[in-house]
Structures are given as C-alpha cells and as structure tokens.
PDB file of N, CA and C in Angstrom:
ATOM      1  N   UNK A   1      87.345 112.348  90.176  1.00  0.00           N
ATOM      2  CA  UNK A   1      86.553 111.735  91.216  1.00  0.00           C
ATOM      3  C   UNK A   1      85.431 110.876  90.630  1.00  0.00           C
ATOM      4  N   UNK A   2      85.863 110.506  89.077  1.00  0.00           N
ATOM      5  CA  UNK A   2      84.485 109.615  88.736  1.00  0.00           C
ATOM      6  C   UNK A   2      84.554 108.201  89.171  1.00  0.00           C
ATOM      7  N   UNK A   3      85.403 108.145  89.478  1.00  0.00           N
ATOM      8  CA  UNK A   3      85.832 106.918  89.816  1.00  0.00           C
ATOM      9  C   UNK A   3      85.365 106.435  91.412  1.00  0.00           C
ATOM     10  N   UNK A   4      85.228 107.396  91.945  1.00  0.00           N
ATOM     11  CA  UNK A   4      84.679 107.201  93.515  1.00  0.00           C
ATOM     12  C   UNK A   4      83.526 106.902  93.537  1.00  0.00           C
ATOM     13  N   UNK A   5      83.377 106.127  94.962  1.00  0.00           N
ATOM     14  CA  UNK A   5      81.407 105.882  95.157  1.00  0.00           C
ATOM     15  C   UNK A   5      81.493 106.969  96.530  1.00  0.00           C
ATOM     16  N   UNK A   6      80.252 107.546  96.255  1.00  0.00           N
ATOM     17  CA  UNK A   6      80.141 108.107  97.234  1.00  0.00           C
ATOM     18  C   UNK A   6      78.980 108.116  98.038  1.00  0.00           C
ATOM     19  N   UNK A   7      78.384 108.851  99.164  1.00  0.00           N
ATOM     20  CA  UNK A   7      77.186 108.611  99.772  1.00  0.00           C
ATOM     21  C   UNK A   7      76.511 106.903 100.466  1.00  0.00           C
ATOM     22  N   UNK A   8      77.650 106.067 100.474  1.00  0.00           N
ATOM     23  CA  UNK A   8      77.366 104.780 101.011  1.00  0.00           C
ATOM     24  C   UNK A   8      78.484 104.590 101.713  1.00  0.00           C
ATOM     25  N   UNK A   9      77.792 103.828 102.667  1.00  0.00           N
ATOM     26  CA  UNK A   9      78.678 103.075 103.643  1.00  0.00           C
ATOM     27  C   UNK A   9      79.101 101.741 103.393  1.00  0.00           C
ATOM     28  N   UNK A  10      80.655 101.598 103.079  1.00  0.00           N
ATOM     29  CA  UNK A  10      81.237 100.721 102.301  1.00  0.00           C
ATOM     30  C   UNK A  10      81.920  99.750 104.004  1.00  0.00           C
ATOM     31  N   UNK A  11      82.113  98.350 103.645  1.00  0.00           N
ATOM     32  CA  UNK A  11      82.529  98.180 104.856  1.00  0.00           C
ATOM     33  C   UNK A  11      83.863  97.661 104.263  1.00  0.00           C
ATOM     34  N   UNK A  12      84.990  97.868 105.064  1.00  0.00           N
ATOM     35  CA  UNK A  12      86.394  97.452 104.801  1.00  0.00           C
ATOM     36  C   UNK A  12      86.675  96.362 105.449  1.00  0.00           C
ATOM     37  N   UNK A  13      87.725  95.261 105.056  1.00  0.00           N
ATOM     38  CA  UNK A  13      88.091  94.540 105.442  1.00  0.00           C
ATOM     39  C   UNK A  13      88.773  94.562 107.007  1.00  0.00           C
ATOM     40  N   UNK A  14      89.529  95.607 107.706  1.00  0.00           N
ATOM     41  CA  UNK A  14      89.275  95.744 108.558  1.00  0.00           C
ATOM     42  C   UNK A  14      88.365  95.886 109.447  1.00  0.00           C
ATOM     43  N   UNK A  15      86.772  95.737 109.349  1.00  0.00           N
ATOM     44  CA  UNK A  15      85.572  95.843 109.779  1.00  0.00           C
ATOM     45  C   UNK A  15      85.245  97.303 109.917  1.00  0.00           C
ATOM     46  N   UNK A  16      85.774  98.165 109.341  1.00  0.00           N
ATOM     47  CA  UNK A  16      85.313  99.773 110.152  1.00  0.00           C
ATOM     48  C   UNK A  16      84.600  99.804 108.441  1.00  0.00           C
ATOM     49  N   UNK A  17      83.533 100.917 108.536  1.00  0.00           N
ATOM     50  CA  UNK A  17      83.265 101.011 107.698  1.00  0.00           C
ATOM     51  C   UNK A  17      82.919 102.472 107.237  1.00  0.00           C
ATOM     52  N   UNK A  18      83.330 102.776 106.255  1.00  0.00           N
ATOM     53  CA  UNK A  18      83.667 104.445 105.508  1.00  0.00           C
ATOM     54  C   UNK A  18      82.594 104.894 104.559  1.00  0.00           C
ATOM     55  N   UNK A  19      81.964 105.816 104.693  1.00  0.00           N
ATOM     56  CA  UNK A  19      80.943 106.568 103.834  1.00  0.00           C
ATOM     57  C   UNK A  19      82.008 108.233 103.216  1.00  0.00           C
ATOM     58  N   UNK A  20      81.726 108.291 101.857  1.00  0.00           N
ATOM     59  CA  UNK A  20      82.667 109.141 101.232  1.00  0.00           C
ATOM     60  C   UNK A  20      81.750 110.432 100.781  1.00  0.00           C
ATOM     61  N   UNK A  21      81.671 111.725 101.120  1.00  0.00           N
ATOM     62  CA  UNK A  21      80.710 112.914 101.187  1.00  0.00           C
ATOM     63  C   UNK A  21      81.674 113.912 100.247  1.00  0.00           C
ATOM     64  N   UNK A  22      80.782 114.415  99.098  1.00  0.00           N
ATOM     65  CA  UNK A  22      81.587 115.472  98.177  1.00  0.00           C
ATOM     66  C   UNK A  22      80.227 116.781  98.819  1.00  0.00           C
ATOM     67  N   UNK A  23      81.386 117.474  99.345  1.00  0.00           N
ATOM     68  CA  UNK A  23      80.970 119.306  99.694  1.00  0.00           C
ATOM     69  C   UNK A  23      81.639 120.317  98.567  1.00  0.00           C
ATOM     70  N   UNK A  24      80.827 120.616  97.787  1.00  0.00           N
ATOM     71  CA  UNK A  24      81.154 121.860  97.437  1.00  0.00           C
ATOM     72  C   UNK A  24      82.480 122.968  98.219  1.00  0.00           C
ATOM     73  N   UNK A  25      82.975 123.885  97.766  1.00  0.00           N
ATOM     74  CA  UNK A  25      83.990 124.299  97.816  1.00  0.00           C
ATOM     75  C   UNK A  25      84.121 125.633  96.659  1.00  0.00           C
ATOM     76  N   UNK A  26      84.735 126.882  96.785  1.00  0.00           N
ATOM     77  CA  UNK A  26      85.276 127.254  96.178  1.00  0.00           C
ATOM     78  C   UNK A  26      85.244 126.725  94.626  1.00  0.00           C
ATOM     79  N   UNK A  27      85.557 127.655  93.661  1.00  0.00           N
ATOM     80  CA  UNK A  27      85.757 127.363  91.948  1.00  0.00           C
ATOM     81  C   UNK A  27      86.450 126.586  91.883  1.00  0.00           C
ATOM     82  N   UNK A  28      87.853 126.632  92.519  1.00  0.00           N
ATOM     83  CA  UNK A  28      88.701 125.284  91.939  1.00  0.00           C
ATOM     84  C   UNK A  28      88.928 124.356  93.298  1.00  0.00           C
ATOM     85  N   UNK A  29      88.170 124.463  94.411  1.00  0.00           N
ATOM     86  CA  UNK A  29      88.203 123.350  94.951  1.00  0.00           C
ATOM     87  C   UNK A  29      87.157 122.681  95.664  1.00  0.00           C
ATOM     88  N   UNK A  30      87.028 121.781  95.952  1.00  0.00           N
ATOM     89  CA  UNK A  30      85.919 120.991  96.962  1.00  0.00           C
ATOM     90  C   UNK A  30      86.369 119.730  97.770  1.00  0.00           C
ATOM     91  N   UNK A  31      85.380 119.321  99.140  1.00  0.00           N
ATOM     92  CA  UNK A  31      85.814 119.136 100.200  1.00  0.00           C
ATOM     93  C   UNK A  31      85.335 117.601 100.239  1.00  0.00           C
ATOM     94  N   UNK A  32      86.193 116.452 100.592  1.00  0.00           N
ATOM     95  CA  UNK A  32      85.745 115.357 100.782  1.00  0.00           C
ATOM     96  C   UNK A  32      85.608 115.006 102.233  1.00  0.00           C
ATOM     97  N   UNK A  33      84.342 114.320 102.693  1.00  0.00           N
ATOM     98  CA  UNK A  33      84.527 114.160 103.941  1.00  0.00           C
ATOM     99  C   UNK A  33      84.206 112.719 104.249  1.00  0.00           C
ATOM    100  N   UNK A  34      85.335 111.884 104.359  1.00  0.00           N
ATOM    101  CA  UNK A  34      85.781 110.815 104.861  1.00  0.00           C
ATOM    102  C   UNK A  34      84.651 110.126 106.931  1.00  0.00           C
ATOM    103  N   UNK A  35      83.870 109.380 106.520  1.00  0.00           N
ATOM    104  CA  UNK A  35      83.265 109.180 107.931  1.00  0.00           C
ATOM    105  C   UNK A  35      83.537 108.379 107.874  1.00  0.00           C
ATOM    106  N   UNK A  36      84.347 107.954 109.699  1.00  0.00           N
ATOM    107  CA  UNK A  36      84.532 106.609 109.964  1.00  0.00           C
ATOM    108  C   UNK A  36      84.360 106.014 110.491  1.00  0.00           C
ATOM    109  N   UNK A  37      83.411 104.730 110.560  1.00  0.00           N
ATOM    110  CA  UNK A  37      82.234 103.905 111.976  1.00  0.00           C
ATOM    111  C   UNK A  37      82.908 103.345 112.252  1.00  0.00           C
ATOM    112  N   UNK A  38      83.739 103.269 113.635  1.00  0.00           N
ATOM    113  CA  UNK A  38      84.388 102.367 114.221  1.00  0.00           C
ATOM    114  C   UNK A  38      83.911 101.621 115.445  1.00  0.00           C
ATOM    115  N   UNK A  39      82.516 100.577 115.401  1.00  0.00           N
ATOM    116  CA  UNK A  39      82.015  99.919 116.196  1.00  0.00           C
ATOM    117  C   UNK A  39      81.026 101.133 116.638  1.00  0.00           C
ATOM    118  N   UNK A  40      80.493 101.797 115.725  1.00  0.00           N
ATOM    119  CA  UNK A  40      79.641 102.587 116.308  1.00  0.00           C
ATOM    120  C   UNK A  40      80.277 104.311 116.545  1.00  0.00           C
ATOM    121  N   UNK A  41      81.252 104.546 116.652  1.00  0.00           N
ATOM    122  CA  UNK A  41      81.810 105.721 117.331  1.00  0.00           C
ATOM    123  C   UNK A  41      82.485 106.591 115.850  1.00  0.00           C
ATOM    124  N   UNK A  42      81.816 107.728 115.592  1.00  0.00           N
ATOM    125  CA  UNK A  42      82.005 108.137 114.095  1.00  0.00           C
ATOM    126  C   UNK A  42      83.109 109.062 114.378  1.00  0.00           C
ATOM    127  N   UNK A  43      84.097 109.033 113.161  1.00  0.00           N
ATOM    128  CA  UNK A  43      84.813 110.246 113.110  1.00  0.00           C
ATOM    129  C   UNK A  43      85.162 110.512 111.664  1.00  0.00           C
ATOM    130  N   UNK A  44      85.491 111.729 111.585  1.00  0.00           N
ATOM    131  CA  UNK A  44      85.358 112.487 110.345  1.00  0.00           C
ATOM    132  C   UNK A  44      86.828 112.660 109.771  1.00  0.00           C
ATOM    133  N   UNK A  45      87.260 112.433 108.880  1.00  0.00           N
ATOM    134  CA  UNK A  45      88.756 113.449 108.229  1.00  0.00           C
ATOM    135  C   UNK A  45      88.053 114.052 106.866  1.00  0.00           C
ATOM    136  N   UNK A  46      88.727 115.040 107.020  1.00  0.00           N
ATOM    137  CA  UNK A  46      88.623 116.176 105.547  1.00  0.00           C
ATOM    138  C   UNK A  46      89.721 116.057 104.715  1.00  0.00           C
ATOM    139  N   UNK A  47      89.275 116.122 103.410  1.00  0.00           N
ATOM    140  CA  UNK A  47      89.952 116.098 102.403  1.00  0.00           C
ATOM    141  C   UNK A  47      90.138 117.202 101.756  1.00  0.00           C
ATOM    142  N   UNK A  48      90.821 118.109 100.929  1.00  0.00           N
ATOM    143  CA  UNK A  48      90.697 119.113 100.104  1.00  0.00           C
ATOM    144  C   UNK A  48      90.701 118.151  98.759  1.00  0.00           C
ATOM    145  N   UNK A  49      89.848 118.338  97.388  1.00  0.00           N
ATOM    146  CA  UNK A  49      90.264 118.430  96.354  1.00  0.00           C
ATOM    147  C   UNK A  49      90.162 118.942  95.145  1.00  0.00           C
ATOM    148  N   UNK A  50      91.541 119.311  94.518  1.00  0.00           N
ATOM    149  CA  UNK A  50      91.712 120.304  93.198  1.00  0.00           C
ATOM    150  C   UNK A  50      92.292 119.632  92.243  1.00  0.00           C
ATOM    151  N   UNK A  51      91.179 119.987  91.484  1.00  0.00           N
ATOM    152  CA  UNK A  51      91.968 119.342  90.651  1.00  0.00           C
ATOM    153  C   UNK A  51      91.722 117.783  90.204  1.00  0.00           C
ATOM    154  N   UNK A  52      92.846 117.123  89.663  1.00  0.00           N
ATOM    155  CA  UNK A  52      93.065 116.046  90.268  1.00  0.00           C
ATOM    156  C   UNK A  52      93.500 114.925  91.020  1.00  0.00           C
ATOM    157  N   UNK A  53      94.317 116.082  92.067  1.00  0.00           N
ATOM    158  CA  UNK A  53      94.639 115.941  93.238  1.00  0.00           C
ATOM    159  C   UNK A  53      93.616 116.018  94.733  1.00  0.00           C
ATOM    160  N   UNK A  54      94.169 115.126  95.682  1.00  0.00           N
ATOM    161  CA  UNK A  54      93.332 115.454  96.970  1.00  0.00           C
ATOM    162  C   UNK A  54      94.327 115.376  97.918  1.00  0.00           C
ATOM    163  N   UNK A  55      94.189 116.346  98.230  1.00  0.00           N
ATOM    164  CA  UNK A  55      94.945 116.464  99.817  1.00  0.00           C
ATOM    165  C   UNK A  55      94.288 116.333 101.341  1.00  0.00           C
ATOM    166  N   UNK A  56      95.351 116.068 102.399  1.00  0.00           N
ATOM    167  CA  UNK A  56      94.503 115.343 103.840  1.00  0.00           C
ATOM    168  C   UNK A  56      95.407 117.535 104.304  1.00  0.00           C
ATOM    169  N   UNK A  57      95.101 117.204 105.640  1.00  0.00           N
ATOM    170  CA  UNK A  57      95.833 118.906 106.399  1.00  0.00           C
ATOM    171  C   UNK A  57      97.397 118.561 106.881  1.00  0.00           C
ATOM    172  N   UNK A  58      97.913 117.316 106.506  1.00  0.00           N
ATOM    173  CA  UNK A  58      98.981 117.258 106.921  1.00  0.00           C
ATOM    174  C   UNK A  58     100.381 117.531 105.172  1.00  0.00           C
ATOM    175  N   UNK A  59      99.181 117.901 104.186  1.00  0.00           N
ATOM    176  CA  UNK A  59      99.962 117.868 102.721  1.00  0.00           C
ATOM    177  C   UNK A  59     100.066 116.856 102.086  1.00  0.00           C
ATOM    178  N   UNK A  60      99.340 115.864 102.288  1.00  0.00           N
ATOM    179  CA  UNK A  60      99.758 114.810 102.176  1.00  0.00           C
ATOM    180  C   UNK A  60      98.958 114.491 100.594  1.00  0.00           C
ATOM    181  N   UNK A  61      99.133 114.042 100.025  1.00  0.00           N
ATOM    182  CA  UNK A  61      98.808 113.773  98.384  1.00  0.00           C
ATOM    183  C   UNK A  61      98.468 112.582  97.608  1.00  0.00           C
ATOM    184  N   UNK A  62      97.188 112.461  96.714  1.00  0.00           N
ATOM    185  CA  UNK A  62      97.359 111.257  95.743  1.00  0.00           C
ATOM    186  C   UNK A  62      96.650 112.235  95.027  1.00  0.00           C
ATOM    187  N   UNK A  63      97.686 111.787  93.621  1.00  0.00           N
ATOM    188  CA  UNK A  63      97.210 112.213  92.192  1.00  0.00           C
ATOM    189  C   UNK A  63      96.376 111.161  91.354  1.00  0.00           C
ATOM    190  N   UNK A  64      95.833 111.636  91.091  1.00  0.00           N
ATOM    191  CA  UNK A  64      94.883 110.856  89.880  1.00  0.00           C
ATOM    192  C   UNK A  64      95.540 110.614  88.456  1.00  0.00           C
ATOM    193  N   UNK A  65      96.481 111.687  88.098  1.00  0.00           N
ATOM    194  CA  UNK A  65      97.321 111.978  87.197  1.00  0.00           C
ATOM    195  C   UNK A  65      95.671 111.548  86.106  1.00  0.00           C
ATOM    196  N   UNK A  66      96.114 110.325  85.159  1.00  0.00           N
ATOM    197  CA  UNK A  66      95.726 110.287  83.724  1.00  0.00           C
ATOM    198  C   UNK A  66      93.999 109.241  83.881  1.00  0.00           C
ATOM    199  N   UNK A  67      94.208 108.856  85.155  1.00  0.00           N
ATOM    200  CA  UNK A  67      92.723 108.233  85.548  1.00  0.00           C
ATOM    201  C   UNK A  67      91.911 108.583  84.932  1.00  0.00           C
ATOM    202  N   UNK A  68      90.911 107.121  84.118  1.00  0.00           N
ATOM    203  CA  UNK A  68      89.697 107.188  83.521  1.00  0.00           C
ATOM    204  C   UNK A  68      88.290 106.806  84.030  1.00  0.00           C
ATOM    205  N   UNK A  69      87.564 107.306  83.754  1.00  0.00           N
ATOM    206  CA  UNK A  69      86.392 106.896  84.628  1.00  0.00           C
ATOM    207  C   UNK A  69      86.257 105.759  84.618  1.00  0.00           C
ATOM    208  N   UNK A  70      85.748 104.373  85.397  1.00  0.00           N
ATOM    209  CA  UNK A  70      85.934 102.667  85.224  1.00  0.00           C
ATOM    210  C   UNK A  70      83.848 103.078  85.509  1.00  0.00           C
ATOM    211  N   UNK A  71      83.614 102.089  84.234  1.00  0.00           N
ATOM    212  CA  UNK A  71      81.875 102.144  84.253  1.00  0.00           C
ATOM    213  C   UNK A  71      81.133 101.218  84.970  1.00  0.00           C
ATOM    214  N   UNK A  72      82.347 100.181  85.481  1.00  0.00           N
ATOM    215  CA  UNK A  72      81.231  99.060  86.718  1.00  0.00           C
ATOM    216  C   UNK A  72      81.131  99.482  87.633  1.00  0.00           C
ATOM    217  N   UNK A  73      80.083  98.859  88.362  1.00  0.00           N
ATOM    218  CA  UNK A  73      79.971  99.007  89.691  1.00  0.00           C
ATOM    219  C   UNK A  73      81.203  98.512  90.360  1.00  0.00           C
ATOM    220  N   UNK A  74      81.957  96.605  90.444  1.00  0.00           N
ATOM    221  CA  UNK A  74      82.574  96.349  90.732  1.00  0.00           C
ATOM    222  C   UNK A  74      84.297  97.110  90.967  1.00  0.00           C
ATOM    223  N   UNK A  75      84.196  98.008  89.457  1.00  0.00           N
ATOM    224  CA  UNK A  75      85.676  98.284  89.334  1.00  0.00           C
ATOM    225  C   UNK A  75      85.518  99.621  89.950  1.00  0.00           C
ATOM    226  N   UNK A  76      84.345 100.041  90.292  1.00  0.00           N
ATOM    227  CA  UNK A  76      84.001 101.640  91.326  1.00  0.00           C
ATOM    228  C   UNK A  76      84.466 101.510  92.718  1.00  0.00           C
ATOM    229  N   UNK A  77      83.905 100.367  93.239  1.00  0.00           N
ATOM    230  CA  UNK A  77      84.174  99.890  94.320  1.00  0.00           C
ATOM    231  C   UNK A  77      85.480  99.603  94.598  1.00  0.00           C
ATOM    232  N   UNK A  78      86.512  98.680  93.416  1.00  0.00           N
ATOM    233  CA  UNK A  78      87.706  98.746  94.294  1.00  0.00           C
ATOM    234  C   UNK A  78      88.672  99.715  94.708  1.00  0.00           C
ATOM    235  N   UNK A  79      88.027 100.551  93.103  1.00  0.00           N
ATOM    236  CA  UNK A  79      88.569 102.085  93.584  1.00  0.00           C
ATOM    237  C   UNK A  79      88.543 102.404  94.483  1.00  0.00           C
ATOM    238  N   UNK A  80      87.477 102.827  95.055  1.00  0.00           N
ATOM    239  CA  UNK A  80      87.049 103.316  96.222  1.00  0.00           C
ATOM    240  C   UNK A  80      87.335 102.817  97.144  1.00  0.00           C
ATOM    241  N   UNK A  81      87.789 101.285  97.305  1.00  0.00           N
ATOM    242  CA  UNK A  81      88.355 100.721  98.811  1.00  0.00           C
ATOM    243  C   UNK A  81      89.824 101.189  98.685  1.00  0.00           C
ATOM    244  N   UNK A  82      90.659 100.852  97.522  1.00  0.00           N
ATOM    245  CA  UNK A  82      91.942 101.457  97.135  1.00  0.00           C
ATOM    246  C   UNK A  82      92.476 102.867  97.697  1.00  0.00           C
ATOM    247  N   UNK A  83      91.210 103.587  97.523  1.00  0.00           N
ATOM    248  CA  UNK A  83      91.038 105.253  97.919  1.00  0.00           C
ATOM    249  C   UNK A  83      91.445 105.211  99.398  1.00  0.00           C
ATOM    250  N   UNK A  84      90.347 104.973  99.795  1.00  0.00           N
ATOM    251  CA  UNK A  84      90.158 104.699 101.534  1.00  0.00           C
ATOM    252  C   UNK A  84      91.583 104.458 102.092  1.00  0.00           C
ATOM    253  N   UNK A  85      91.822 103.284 101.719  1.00  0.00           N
ATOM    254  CA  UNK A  85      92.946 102.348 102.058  1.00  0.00           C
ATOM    255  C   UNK A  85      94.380 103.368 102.129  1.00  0.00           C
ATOM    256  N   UNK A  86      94.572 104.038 101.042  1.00  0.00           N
ATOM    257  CA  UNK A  86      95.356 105.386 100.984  1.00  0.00           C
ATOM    258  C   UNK A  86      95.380 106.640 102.113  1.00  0.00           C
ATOM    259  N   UNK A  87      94.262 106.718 102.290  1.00  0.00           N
ATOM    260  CA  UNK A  87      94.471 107.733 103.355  1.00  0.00           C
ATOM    261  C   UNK A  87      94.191 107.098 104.789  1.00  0.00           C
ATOM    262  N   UNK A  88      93.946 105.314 104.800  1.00  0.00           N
ATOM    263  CA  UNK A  88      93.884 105.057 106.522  1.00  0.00           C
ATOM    264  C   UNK A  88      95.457 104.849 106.876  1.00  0.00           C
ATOM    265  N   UNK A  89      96.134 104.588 105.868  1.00  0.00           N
ATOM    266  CA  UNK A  89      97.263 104.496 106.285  1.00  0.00           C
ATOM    267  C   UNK A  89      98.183 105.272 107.452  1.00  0.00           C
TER     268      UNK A  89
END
C-alpha cells in the first residue's frame, strides 16, 4: 500500500471524487475505506487488506504481487487513480 495516497480527495475523470482511509484491523489485516462524493451525496465501500492483496465483500481481488514503492508524487497519484478505477468498475 506504499504506493497509495491516502487521506485526500482525489477527483476522477469521471467528476466523482474519492478520498482513500487506512483503518487498522486485526495482525494480518486492515480495512480500506473507499468514500465516494457523487455531486455531494457520500458513499462508502470497504475494502479488506492482507497482505498484498485487497479484497471488496463480493471476493473480488487485486494483487500487488512484486509492486515497488514509486517515490513521486505524480507516479503516487496514478497509482492511486489506477486503484480507484479497479474497484469502480
């Protein structure tokens, strides 16, 4: 997860815009919580992640597998829209 930005509200090209929240969890896991401003009207999805995996409640999966931390700001960010983009699907 070094690769993520978190605690800001990023705006997506679709205009909604996503703020990314790391909760503590259990030894081997912790909870991402996905907020999503859609013209004002917020909603939340939860993430589980272990590892270096994250899962949504439907099982659904992206591995990180061999991912290295990227040290720009720029290359944080596309991560992080990349991320998003993965689970609005």
């Amino acid at each position: 997860m070094d690769n993520i930005i978190l605690n800001i509200w990023i705006e997506m090209k679709n205009g909604l815009k996503v703020r990314l929240l790391l909760k503590p969890g259990n030894e081997d896991c912790s909870f991402l919580i996905m907020e999503i401003d859609d013209s004002g009207t917020i909603s939340k999805k939860a993430l589980v992640v272990k590892g270096r995996k994250v899962f949504d409640n439907t099982g659904k999966c992206l591995d990180f597998g061999d991912a290295y931390p990227i040290t720009t700001d720029h290359g944080k960010m596309m991560i992080t829209k990349q991320f998003i983009n993965a689970w609005m699907e």
